[in-house]
N, C-alpha and C. Protein backbone atom coordinates (compact mmCIF):
# COMPACT_ATOMS: atom_id res chain seq x y z
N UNK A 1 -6.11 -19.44 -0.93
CA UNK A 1 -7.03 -20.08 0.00
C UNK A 1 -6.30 -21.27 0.61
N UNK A 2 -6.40 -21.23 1.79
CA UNK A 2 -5.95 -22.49 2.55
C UNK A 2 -6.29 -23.54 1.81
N UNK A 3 -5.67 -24.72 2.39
CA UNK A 3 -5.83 -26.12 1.42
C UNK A 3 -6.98 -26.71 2.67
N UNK A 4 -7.35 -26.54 3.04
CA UNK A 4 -8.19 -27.57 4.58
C UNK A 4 -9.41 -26.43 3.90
N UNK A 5 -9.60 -25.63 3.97
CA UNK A 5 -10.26 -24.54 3.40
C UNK A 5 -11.03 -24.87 2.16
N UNK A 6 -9.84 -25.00 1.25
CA UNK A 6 -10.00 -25.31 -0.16
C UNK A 6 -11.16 -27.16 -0.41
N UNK A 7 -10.60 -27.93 0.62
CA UNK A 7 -11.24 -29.12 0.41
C UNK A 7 -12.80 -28.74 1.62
N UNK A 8 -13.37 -28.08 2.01
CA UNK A 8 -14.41 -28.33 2.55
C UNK A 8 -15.22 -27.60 1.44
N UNK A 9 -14.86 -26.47 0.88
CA UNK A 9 -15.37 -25.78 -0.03
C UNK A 9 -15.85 -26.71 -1.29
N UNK A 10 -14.24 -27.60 -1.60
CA UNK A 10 -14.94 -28.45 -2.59
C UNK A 10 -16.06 -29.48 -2.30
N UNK A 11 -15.72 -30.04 -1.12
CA UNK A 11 -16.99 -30.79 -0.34
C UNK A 11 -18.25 -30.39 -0.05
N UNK A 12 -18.54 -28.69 -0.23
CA UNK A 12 -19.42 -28.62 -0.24
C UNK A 12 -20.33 -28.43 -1.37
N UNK A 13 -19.84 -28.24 -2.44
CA UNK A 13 -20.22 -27.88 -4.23
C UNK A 13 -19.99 -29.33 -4.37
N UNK A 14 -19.80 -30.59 -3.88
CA UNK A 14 -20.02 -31.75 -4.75
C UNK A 14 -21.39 -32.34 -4.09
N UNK A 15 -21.82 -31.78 -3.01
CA UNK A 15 -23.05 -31.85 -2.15
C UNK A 15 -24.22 -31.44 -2.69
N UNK A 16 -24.02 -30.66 -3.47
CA UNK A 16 -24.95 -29.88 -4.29
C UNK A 16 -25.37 -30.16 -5.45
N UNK A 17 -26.65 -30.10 -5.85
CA UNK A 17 -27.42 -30.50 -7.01
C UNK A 17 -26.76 -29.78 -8.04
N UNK A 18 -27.37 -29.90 -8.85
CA UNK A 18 -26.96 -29.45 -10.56
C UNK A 18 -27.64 -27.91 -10.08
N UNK A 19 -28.99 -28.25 -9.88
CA UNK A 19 -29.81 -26.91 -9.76
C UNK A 19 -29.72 -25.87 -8.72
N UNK A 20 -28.22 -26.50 -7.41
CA UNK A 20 -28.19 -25.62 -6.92
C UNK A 20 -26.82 -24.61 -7.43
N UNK A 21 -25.71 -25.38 -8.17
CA UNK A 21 -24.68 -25.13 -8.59
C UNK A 21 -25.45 -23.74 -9.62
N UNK A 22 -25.99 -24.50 -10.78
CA UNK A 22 -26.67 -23.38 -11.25
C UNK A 22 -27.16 -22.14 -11.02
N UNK A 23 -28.06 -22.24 -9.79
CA UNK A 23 -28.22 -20.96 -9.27
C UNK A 23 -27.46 -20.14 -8.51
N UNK A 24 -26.32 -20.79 -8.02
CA UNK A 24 -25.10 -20.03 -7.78
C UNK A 24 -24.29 -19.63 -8.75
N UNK A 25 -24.01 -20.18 -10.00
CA UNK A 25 -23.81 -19.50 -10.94
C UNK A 25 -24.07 -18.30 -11.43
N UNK A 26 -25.40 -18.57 -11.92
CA UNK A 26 -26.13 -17.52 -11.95
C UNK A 26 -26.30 -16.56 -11.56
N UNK A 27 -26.68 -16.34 -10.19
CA UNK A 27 -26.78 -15.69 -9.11
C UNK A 27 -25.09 -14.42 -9.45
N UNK A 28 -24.36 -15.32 -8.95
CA UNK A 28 -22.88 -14.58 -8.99
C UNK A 28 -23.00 -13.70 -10.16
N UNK A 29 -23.07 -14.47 -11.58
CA UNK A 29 -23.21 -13.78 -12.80
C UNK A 29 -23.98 -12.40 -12.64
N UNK A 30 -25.05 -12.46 -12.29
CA UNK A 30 -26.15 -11.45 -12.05
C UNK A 30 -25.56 -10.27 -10.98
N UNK A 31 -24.63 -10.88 -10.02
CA UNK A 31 -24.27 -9.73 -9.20
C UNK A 31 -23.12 -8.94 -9.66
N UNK A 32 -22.38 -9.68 -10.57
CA UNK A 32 -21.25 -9.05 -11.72
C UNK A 32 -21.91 -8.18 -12.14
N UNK A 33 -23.21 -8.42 -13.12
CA UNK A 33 -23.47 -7.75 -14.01
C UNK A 33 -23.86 -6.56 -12.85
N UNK A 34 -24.58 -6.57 -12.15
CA UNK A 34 -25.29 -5.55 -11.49
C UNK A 34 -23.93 -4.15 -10.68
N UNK A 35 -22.88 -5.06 -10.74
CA UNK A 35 -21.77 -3.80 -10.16
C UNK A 35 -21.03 -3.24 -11.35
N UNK A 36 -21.24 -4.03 -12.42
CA UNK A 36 -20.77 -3.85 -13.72
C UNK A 36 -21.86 -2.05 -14.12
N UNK A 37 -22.97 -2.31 -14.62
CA UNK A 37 -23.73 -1.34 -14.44
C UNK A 37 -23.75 -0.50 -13.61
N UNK A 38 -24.00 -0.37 -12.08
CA UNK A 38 -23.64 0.44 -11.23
C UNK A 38 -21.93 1.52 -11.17
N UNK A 39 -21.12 0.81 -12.33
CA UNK A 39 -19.90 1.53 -12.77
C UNK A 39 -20.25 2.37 -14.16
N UNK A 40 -21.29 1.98 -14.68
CA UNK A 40 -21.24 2.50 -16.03
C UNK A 40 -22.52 3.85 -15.59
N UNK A 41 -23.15 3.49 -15.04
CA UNK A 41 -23.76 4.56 -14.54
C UNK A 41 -23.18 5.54 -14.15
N UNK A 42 -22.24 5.18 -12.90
CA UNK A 42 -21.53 6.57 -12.30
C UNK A 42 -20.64 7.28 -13.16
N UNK A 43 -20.79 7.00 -14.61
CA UNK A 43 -19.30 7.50 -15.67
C UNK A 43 -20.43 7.70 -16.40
N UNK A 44 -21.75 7.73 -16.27
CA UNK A 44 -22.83 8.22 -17.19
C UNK A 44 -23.99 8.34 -16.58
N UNK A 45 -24.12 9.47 -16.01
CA UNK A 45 -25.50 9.65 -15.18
C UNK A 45 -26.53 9.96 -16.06
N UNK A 46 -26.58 10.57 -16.90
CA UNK A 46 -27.79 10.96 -17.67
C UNK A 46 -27.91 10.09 -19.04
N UNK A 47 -27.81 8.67 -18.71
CA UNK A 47 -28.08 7.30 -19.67
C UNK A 47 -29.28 7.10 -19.05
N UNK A 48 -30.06 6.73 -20.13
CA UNK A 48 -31.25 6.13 -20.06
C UNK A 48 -30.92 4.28 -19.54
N UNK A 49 -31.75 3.89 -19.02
CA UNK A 49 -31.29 2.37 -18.57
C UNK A 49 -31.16 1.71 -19.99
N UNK A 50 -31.97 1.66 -21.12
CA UNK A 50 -31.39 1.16 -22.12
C UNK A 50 -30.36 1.42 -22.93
N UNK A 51 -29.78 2.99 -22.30
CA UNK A 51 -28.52 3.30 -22.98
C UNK A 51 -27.21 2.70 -21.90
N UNK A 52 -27.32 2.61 -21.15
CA UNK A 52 -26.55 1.35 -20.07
C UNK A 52 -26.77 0.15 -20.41
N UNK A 53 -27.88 -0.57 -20.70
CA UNK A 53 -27.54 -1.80 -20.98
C UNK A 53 -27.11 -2.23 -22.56
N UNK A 54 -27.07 -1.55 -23.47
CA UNK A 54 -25.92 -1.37 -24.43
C UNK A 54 -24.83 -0.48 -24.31
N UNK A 55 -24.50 0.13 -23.80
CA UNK A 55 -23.06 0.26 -23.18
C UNK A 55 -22.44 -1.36 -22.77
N UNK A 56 -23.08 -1.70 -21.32
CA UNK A 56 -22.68 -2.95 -21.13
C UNK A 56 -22.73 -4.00 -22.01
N UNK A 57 -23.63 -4.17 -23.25
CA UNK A 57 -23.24 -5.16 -23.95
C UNK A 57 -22.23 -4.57 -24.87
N UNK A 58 -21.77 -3.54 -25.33
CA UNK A 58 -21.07 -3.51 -26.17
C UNK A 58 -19.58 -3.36 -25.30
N UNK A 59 -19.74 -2.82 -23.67
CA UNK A 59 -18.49 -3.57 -23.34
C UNK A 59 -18.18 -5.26 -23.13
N UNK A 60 -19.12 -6.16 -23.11
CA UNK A 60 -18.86 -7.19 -22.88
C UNK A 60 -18.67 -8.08 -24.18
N UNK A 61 -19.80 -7.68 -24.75
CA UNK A 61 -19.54 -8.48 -26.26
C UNK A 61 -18.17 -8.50 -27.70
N UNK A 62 -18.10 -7.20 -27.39
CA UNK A 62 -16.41 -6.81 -27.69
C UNK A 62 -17.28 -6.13 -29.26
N UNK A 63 -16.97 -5.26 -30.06
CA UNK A 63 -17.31 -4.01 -30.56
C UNK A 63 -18.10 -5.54 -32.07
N UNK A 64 -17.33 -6.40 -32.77
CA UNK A 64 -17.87 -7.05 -33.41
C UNK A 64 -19.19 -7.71 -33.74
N UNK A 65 -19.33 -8.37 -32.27
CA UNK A 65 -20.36 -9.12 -31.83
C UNK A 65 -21.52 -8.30 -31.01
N UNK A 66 -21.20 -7.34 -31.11
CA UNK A 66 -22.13 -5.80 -30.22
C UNK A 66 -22.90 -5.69 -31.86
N UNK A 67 -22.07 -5.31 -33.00
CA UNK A 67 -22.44 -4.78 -34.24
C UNK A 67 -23.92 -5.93 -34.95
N UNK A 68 -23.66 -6.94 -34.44
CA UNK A 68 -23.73 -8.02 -35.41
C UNK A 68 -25.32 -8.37 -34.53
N UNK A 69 -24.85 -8.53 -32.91
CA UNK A 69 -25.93 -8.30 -32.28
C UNK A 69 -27.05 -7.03 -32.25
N UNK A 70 -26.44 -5.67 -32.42
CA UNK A 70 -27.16 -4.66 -32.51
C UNK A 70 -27.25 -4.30 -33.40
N UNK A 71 -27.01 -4.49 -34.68
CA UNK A 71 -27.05 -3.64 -35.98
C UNK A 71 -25.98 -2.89 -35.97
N UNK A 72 -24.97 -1.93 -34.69
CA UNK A 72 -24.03 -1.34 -34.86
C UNK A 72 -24.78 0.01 -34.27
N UNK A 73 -25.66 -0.10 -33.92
CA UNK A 73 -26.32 1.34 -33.45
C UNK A 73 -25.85 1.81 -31.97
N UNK A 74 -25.39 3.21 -32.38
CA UNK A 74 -25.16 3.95 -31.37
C UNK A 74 -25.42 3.91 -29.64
N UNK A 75 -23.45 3.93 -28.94
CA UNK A 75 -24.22 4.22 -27.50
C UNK A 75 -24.95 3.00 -27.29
């Protein structure tokens, strides 16, 4: 990113509340997750949405913390 670029960008996130930073956070996070899923779907069409959203946590959480969070249960 350009540097003239780079400083209006930062000028504009120091303009910004806590609560708007946040919801751009957020926001972003949420649109990760949502293309994240939209990949795990197309490599698994016949998942139930709750069998996608443990897929995705057990890709994100890493196989330990999936176990510990889920009991270790299947898929």
């Amino acid at each position: 990113m350009p540097q003239d670029l780079q400083r209006v960008q930062c000028e504009i996130y120091r303009r910004m509340s806590a609560r708007e930073k946040l919801e751009l956070v957020f926001g972003t996070y949420g649109t990760g997750k949502e293309l994240s899923l939209a990949g795990i779907r197309l490599r698994n069409p016949d998942a139930s949405e709750a069998d996608l959203r443990q897929i995705w946590a057990r890709e994100h959480l890493g196989e330990e913390l999936f176990k510990s969070v889920y009991g270790g249960q299947p898929k």
